[in-house]
Protein backbone atom coordinates (compact mmCIF):
# COMPACT_ATOMS: atom_id res chain seq x y z
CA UNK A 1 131.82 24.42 246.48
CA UNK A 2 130.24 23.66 250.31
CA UNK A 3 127.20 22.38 251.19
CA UNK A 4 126.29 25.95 252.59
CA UNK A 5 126.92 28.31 249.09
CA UNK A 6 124.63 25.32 247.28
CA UNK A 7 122.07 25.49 249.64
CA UNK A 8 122.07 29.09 249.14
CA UNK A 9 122.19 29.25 245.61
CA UNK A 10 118.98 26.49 245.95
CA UNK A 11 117.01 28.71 247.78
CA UNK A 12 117.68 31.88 245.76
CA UNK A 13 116.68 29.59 242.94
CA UNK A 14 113.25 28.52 243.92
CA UNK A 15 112.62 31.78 245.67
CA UNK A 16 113.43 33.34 241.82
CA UNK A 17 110.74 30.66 240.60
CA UNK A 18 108.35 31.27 243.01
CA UNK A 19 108.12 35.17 242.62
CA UNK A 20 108.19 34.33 238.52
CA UNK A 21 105.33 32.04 238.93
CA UNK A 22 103.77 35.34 241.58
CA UNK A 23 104.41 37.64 238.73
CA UNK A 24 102.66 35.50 235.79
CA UNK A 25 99.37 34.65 238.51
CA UNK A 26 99.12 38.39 238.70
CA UNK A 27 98.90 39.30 235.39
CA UNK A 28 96.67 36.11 234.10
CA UNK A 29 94.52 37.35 236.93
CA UNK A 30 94.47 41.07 235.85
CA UNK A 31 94.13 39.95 232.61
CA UNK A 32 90.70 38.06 232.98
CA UNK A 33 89.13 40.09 235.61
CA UNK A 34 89.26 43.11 232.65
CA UNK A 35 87.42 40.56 230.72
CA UNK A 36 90.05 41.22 227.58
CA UNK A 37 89.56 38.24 226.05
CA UNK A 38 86.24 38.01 225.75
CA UNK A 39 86.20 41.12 224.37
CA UNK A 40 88.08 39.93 221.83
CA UNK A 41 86.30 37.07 220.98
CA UNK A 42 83.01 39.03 220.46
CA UNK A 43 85.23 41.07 218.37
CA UNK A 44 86.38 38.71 216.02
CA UNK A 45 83.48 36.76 215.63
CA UNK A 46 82.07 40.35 214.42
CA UNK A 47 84.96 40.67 211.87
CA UNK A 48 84.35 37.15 210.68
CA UNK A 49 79.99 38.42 210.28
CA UNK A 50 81.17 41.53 208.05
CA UNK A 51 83.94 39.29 205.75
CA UNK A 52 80.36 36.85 204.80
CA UNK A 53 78.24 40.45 204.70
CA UNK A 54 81.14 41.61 202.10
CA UNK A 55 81.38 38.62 200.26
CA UNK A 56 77.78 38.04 200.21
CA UNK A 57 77.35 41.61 198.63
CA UNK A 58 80.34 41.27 196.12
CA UNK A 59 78.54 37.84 194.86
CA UNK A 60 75.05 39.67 194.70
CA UNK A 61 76.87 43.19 193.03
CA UNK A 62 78.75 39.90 190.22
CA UNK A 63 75.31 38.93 189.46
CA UNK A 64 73.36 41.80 188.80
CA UNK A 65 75.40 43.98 186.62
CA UNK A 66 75.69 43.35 182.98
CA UNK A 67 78.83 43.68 181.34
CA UNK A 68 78.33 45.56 178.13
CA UNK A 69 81.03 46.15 175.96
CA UNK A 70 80.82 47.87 172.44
């Protein structure tokens, strides 16, 4: 190979990379201005409130009913 076809194939290269590394800045930015993942975080941390709720209320529900058997 010549100096000339490597050169080429160099700058195709990092021109590839550079677009790549366009492409991912794009979508990280899209991706936080919609404010996604703090949406999810609120989300979860709700989940994680109603699993202790349930639990809570299965404990309580354990407690308070008397097993009677004949």
């Amino acid at each position: 190979m010549n100096i000339e076809a490597l050169s080429t194939m160099l700058v195709i290269g990092l021109l590839g990379a550079v677009s790549i590394l366009i492409l991912i800045l794009v979508i990280r930015y899209a991706v936080d201005s919609s404010n996604t993942s703090k949406k999810v975080a609120r989300l979860s941390d709700e989940v994680k409130m109603l699993r202790s709720e349930l639990r809570e209320a299965k404990k309580s529900m354990k407690t308070n009913i008397i097993d009677e058997r004949v």
